[in-house]
C-alpha atoms as a PDB file:
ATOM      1  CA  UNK A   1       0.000   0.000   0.000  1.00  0.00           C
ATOM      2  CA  UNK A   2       3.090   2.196   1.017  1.00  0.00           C
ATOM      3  CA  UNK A   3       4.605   1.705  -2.494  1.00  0.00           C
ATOM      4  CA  UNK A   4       0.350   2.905  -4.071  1.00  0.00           C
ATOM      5  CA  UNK A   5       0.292   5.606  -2.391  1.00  0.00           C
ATOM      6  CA  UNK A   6       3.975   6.690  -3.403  1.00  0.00           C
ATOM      7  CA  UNK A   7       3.053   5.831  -6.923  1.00  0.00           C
ATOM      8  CA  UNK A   8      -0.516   7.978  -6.209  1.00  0.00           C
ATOM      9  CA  UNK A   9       1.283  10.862  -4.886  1.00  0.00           C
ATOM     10  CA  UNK A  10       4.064  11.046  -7.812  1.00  0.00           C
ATOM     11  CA  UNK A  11       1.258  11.542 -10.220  1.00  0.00           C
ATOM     12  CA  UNK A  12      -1.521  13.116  -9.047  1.00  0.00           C
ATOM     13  CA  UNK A  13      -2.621  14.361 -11.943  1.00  0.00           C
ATOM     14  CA  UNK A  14      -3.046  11.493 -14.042  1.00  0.00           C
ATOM     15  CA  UNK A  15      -5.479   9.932 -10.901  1.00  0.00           C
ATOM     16  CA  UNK A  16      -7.429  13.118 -11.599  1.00  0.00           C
ATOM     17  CA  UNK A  17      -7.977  12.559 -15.086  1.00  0.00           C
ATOM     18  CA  UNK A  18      -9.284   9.143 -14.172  1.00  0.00           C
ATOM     19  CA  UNK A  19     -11.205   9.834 -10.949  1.00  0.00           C
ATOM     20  CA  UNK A  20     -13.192  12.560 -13.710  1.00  0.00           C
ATOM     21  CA  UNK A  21     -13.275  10.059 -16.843  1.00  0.00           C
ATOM     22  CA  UNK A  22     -15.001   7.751 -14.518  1.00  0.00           C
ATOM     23  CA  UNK A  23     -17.087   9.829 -12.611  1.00  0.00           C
ATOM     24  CA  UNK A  24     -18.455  11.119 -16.406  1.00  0.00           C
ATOM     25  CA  UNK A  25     -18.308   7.678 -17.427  1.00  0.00           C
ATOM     26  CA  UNK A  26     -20.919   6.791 -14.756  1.00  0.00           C
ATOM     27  CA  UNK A  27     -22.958  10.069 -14.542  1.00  0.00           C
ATOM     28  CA  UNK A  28     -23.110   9.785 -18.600  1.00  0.00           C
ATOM     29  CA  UNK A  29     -24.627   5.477 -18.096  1.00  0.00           C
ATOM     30  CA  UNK A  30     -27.266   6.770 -15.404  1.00  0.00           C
ATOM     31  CA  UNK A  31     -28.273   9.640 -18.217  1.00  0.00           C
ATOM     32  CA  UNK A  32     -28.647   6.528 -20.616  1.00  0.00           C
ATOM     33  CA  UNK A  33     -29.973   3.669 -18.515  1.00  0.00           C
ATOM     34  CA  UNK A  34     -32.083   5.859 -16.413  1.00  0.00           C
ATOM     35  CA  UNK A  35     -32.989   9.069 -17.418  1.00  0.00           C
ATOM     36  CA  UNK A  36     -33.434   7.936 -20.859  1.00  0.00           C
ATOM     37  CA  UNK A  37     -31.017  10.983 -22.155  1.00  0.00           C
ATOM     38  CA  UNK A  38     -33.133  13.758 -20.727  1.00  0.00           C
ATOM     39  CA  UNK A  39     -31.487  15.319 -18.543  1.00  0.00           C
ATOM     40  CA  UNK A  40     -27.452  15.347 -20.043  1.00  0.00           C
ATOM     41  CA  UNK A  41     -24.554  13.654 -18.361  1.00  0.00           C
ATOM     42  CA  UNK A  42     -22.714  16.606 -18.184  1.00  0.00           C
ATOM     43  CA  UNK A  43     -25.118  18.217 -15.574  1.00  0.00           C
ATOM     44  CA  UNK A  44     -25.150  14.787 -13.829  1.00  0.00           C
ATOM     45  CA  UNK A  45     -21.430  15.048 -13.851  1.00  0.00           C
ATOM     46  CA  UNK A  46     -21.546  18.769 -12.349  1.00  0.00           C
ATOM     47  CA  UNK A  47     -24.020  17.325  -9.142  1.00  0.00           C
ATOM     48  CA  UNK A  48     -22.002  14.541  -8.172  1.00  0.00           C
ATOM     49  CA  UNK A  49     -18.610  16.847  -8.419  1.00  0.00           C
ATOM     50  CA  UNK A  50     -20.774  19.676  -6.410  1.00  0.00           C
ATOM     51  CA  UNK A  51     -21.833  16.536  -4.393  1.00  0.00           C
ATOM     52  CA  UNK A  52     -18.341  15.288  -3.984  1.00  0.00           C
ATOM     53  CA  UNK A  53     -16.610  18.570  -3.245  1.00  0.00           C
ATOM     54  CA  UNK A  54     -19.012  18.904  -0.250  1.00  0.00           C
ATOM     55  CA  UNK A  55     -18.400  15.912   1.086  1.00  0.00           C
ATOM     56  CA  UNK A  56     -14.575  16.054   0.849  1.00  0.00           C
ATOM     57  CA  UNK A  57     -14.782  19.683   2.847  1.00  0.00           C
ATOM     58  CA  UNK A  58     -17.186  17.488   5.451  1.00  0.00           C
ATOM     59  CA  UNK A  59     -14.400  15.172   5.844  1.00  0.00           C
ATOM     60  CA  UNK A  60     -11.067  17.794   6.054  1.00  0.00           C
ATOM     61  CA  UNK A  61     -12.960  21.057   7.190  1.00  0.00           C
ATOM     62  CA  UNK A  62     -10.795  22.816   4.214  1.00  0.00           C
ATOM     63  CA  UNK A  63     -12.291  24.830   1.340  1.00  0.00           C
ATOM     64  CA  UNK A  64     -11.328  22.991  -1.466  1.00  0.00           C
ATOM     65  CA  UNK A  65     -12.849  19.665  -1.049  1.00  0.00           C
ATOM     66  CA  UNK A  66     -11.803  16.848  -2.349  1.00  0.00           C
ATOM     67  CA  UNK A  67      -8.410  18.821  -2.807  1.00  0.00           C
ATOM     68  CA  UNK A  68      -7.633  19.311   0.460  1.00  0.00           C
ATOM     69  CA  UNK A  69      -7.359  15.015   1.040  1.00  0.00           C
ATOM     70  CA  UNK A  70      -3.468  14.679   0.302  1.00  0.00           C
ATOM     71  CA  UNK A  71      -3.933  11.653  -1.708  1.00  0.00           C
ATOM     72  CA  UNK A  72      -6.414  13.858  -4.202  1.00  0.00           C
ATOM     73  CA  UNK A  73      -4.118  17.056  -4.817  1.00  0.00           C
ATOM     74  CA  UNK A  74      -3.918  16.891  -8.501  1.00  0.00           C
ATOM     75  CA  UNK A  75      -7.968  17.107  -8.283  1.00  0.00           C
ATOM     76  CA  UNK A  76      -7.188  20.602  -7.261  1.00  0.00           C
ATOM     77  CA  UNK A  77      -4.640  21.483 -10.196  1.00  0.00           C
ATOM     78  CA  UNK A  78      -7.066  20.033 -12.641  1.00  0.00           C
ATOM     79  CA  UNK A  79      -9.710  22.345 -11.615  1.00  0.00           C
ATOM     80  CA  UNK A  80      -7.459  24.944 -11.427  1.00  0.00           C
ATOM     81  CA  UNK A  81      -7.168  28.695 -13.130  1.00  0.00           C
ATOM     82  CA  UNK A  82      -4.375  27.175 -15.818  1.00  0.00           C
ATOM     83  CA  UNK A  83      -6.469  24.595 -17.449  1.00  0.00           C
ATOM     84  CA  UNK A  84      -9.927  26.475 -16.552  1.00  0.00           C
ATOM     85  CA  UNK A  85      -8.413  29.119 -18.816  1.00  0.00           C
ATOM     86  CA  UNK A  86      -6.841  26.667 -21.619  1.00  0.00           C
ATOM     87  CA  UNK A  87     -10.313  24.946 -21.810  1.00  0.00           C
ATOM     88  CA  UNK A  88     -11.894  28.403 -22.450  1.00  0.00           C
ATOM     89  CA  UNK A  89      -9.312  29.370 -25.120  1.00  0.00           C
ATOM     90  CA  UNK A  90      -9.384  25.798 -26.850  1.00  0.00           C
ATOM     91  CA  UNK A  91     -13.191  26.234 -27.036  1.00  0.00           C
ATOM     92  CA  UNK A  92     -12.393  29.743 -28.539  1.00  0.00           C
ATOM     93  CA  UNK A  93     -10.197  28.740 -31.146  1.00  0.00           C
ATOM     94  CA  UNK A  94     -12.425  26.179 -32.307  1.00  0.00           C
ATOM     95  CA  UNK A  95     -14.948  28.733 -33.548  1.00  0.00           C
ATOM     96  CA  UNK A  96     -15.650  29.316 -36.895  1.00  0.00           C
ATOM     97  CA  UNK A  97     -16.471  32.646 -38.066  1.00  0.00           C
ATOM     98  CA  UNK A  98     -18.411  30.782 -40.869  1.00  0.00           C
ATOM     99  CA  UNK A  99     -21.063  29.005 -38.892  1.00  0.00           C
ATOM    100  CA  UNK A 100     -21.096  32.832 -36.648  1.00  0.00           C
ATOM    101  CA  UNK A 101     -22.120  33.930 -40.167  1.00  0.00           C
ATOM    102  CA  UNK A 102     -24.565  31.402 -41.213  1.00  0.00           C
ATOM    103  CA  UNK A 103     -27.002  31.914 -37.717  1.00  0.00           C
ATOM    104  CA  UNK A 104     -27.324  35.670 -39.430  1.00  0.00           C
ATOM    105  CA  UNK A 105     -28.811  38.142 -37.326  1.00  0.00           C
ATOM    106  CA  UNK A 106     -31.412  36.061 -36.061  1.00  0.00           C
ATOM    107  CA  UNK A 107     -28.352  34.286 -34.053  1.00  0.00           C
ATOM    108  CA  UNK A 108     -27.049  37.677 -33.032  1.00  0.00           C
ATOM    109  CA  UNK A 109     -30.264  38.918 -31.710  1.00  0.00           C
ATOM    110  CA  UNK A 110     -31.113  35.590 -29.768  1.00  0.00           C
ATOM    111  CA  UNK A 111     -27.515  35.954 -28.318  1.00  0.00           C
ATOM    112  CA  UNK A 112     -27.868  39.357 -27.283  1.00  0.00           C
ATOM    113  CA  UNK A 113     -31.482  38.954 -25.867  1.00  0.00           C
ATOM    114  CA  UNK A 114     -30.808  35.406 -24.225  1.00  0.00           C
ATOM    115  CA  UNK A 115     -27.450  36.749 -22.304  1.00  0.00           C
ATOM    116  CA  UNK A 116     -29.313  39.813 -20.899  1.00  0.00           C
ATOM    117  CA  UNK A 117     -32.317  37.836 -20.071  1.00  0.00           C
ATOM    118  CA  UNK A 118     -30.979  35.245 -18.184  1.00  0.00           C
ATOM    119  CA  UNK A 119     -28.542  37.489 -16.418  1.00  0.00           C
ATOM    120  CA  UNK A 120     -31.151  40.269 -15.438  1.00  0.00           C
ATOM    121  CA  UNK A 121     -32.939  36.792 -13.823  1.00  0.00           C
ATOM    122  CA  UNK A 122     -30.017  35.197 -12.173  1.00  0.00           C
ATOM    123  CA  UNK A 123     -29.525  38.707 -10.853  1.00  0.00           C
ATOM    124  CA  UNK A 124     -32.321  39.252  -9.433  1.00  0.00           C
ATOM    125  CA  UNK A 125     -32.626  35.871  -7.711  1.00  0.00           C
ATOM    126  CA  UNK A 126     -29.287  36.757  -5.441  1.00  0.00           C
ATOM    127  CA  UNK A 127     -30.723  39.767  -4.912  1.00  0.00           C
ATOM    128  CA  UNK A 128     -33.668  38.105  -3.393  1.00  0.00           C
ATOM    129  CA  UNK A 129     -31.640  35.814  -1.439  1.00  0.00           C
ATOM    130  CA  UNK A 130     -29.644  38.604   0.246  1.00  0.00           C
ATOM    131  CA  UNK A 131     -26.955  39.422  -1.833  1.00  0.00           C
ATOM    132  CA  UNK A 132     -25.963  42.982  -2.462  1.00  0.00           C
ATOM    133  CA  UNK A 133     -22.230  43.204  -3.553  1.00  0.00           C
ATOM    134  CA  UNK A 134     -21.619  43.478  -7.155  1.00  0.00           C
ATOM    135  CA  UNK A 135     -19.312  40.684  -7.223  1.00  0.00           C
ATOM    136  CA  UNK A 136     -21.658  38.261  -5.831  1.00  0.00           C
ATOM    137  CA  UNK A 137     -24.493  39.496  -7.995  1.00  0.00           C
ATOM    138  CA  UNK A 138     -22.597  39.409 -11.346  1.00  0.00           C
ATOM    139  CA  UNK A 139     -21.527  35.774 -10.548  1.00  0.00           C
ATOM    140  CA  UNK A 140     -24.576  34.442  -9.865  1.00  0.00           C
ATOM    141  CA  UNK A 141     -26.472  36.465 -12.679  1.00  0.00           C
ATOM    142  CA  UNK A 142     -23.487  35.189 -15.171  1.00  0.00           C
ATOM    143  CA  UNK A 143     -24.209  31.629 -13.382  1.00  0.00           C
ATOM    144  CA  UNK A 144     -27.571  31.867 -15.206  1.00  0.00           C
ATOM    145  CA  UNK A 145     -26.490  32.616 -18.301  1.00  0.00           C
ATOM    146  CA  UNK A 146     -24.323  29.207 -17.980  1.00  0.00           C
ATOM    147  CA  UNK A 147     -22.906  26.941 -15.610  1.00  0.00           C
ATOM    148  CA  UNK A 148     -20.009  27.355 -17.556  1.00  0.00           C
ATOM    149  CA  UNK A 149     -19.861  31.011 -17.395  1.00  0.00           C
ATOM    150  CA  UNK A 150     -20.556  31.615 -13.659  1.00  0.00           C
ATOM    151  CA  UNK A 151     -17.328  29.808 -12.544  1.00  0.00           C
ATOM    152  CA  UNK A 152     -14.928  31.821 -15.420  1.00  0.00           C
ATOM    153  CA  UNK A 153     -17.124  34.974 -14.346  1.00  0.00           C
ATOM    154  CA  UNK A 154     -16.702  34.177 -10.417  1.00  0.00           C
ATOM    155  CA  UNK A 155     -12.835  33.496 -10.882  1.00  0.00           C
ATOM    156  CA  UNK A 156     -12.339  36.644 -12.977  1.00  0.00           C
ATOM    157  CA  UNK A 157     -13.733  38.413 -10.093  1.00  0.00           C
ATOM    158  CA  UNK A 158     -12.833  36.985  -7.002  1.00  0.00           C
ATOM    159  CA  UNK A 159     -15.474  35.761  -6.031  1.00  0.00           C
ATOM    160  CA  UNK A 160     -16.184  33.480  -2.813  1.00  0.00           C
ATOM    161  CA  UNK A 161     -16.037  29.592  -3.419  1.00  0.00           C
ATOM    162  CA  UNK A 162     -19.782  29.286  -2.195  1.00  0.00           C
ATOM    163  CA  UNK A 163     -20.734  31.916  -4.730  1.00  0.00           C
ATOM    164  CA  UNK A 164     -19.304  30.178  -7.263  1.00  0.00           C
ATOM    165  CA  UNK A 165     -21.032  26.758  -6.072  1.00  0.00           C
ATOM    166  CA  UNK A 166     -24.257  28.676  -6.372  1.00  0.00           C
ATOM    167  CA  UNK A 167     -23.496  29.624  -9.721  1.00  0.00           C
ATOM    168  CA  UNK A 168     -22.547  26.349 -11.237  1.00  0.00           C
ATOM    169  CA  UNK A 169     -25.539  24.983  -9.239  1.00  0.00           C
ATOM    170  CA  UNK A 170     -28.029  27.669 -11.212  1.00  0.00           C
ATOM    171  CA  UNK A 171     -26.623  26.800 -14.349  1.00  0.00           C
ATOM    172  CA  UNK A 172     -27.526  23.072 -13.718  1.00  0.00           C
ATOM    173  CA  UNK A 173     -30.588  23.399 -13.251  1.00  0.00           C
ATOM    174  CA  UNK A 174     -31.638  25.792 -15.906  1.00  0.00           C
ATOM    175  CA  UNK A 175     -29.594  22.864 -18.037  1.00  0.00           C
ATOM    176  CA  UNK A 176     -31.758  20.355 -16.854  1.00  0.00           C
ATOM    177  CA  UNK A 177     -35.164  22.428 -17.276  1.00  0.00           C
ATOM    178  CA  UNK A 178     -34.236  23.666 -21.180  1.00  0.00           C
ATOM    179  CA  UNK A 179     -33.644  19.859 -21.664  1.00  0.00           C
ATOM    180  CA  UNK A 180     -36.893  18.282 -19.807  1.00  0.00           C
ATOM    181  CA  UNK A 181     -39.184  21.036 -21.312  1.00  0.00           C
ATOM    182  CA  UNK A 182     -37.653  21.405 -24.781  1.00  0.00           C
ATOM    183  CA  UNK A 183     -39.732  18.661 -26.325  1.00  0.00           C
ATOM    184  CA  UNK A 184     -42.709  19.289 -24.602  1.00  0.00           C
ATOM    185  CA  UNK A 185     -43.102  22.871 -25.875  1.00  0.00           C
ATOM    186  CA  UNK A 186     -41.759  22.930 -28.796  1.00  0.00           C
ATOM    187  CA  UNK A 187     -45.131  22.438 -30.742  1.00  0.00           C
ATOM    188  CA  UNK A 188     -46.447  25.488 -29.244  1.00  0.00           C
ATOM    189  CA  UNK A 189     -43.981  27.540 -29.631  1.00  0.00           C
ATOM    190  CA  UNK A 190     -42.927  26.510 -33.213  1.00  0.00           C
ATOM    191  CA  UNK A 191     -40.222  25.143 -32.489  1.00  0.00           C
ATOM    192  CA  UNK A 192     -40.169  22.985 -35.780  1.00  0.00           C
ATOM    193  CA  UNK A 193     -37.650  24.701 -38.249  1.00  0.00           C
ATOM    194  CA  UNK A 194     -34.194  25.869 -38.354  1.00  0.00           C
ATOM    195  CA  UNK A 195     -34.495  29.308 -37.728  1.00  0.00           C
ATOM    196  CA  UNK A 196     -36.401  28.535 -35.042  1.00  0.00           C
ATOM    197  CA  UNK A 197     -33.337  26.409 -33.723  1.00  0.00           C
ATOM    198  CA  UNK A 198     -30.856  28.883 -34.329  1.00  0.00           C
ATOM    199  CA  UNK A 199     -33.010  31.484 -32.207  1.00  0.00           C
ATOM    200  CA  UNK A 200     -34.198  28.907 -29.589  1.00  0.00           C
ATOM    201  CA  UNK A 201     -30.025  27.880 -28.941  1.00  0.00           C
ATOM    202  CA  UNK A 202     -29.492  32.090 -28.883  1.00  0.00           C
ATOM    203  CA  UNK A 203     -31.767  32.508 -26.348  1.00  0.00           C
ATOM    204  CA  UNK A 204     -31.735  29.411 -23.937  1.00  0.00           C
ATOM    205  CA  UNK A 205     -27.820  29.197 -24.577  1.00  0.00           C
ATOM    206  CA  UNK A 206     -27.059  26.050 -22.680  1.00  0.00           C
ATOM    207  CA  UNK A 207     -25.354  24.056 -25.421  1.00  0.00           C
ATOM    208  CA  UNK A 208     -25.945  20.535 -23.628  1.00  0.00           C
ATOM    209  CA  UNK A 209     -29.208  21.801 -22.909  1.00  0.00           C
ATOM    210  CA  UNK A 210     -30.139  22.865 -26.156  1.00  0.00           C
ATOM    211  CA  UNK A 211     -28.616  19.780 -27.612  1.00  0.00           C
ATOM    212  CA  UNK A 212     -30.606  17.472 -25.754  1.00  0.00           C
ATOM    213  CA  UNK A 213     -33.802  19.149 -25.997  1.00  0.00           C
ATOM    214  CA  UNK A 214     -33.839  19.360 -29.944  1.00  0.00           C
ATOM    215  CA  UNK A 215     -32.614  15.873 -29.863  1.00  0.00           C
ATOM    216  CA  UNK A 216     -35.236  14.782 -28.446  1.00  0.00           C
ATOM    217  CA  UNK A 217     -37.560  16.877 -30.395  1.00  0.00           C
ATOM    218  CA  UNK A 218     -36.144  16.257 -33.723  1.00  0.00           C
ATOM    219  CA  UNK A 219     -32.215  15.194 -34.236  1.00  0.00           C
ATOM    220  CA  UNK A 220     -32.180  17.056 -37.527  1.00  0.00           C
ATOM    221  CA  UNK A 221     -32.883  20.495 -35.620  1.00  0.00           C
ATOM    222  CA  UNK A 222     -29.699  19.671 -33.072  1.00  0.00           C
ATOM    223  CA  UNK A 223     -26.882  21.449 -35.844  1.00  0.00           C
ATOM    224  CA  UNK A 224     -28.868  24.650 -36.052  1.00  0.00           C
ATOM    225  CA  UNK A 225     -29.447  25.102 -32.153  1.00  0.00           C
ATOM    226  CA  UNK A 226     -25.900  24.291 -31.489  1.00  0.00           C
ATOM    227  CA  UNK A 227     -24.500  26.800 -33.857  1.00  0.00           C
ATOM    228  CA  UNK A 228     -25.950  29.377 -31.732  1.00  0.00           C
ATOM    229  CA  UNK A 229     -25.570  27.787 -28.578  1.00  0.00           C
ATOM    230  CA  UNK A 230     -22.020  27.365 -29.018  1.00  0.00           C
ATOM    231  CA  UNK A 231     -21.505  31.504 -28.883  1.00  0.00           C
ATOM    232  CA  UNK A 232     -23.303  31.955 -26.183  1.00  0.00           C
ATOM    233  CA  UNK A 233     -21.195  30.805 -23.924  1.00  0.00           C
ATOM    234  CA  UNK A 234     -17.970  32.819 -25.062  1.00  0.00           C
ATOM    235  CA  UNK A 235     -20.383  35.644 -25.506  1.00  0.00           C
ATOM    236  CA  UNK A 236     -21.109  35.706 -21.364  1.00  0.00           C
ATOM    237  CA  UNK A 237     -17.728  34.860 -20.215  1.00  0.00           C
ATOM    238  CA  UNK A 238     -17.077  38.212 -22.461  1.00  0.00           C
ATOM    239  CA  UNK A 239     -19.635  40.313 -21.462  1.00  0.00           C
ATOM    240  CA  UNK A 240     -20.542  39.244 -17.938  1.00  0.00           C
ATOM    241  CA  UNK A 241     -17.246  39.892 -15.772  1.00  0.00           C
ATOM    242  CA  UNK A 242     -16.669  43.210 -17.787  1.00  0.00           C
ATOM    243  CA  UNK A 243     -19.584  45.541 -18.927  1.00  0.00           C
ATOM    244  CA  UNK A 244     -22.079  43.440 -17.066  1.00  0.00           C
ATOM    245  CA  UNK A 245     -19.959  43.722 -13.799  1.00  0.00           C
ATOM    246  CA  UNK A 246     -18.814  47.413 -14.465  1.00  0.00           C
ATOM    247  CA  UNK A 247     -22.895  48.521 -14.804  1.00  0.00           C
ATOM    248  CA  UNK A 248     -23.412  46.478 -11.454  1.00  0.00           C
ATOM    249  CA  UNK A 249     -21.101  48.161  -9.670  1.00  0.00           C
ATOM    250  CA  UNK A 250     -22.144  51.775 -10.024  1.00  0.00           C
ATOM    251  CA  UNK A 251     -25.690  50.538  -9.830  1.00  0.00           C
ATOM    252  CA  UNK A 252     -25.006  49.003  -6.378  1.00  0.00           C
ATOM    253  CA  UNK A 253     -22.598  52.268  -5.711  1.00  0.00           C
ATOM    254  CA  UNK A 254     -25.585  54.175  -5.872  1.00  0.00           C
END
């Protein structure tokens, strides 16, 4: 066991890889076998490591879960700001200006309208909550937008660990809404074309949520909903901890 744990320690971040690949390996079965695909892995994935991270700060009374157990250190480095920030760039470069060009300006709109909406909600739910510092409120507004954007936002601003929690936790679950109730209002809302799908993944924005929803709607409807979907996320994480913060602040200055 000595000689495990020595190799454990010396390469911490390959047992972080795998502790993720497998917790995404089951989260992404139990969206298969038991969910039946409607509600994705990914925001499975995103409970249990919410789910896990609480536990591990039960168990060491630290603030970084799971991180602060010795044996799990490279969990920490994974999550870290230097491959948070290569995973957002990646994603970046992979954008093509042609597909930005082909959702036209009904994609722009949705974008626009979708990123304000969902942030004027999320901050307006903190606010309700108790939550009166700009930080906090741009976080969890940015949160709502995505559950990707509310951590890059949060981290970007310095924002407390339980903030961010709340954050990726509001994401989720608009994630898992867009997803349940894609298919079952899509009929009324005419949601059967795909300029509809390239507004509907502008507005909603969750690109796993979106995804899922039109699959299970109509698979051929999935390509135009991501297209859109895709930007929204690089749209927040541009707008949210920058004009979207800088307007908070002198509005809770005031």
């Amino acid at each position: 066991m000595q000689e495990l744990f020595k190799v454990i320690d010396q390469n911490g971040l390959i047992l972080a890889f795998l502790l993720i690949g497998l917790l995404y390996f089951v989260s992404d079965w139990l969206s298969r076998a038991i969910f039946k695909r409607r509600i994705p892995g990914s925001a499975i994935a995103i409970f249990g490591g919410l789910g896990l991270g609480y536990l591990g700060g039960l168990i060491t009374n630290g603030n970084k879960g799971f991180a602060d157990l010795e044996l799990f250190k490279g969990v920490g480095f994974l999550g870290g700001s230097m491959f948070r920030d290569f995973t957002i760039v990646a994603t970046a470069m992979g954008a093509s200006f042609f597909l930005i060009k082909k959702s036209g300006w009904i994609g722009l709109a949705s974008l626009i309208t979708g990123t304000l909406v969902f942030f004027i909600a999320g901050v307006l739910i903190a606010w309700t909550f108790g939550y009166r510092d700009a930080v906090s409120l741009c976080t969890i507004g940015a949160g709502a937008c995505t559950y990707i954007v509310g951590p890059v936002t949060g981290g970007a601003l310095g924002a407390s660990s339980e903030v961010i929690a709340l954050s990726i936790a509001t994401g989720v679950v608009k994630t898992i809404a867009v997803t349940v109730l894609t298919p079952i209002f899509a009929k009324r809302i005419g949601l059967d074309n795909p300029t509809a799908a390239i507004a509907y993944g502008g507005v909603m924005g969750t690109s796993s949520g979106v995804t899922a929803g039109l699959a299970a709607t109509d698979p051929k409807l999935v390509p135009y909903g991501a297209v859109s979907a895709t930007f929204y996320t690089g749209l927040g994480c541009l707008l949210c901890p920058s004009l979207f913060y800088l307007i908070l602040e002198l509005l809770t200055a005031s």
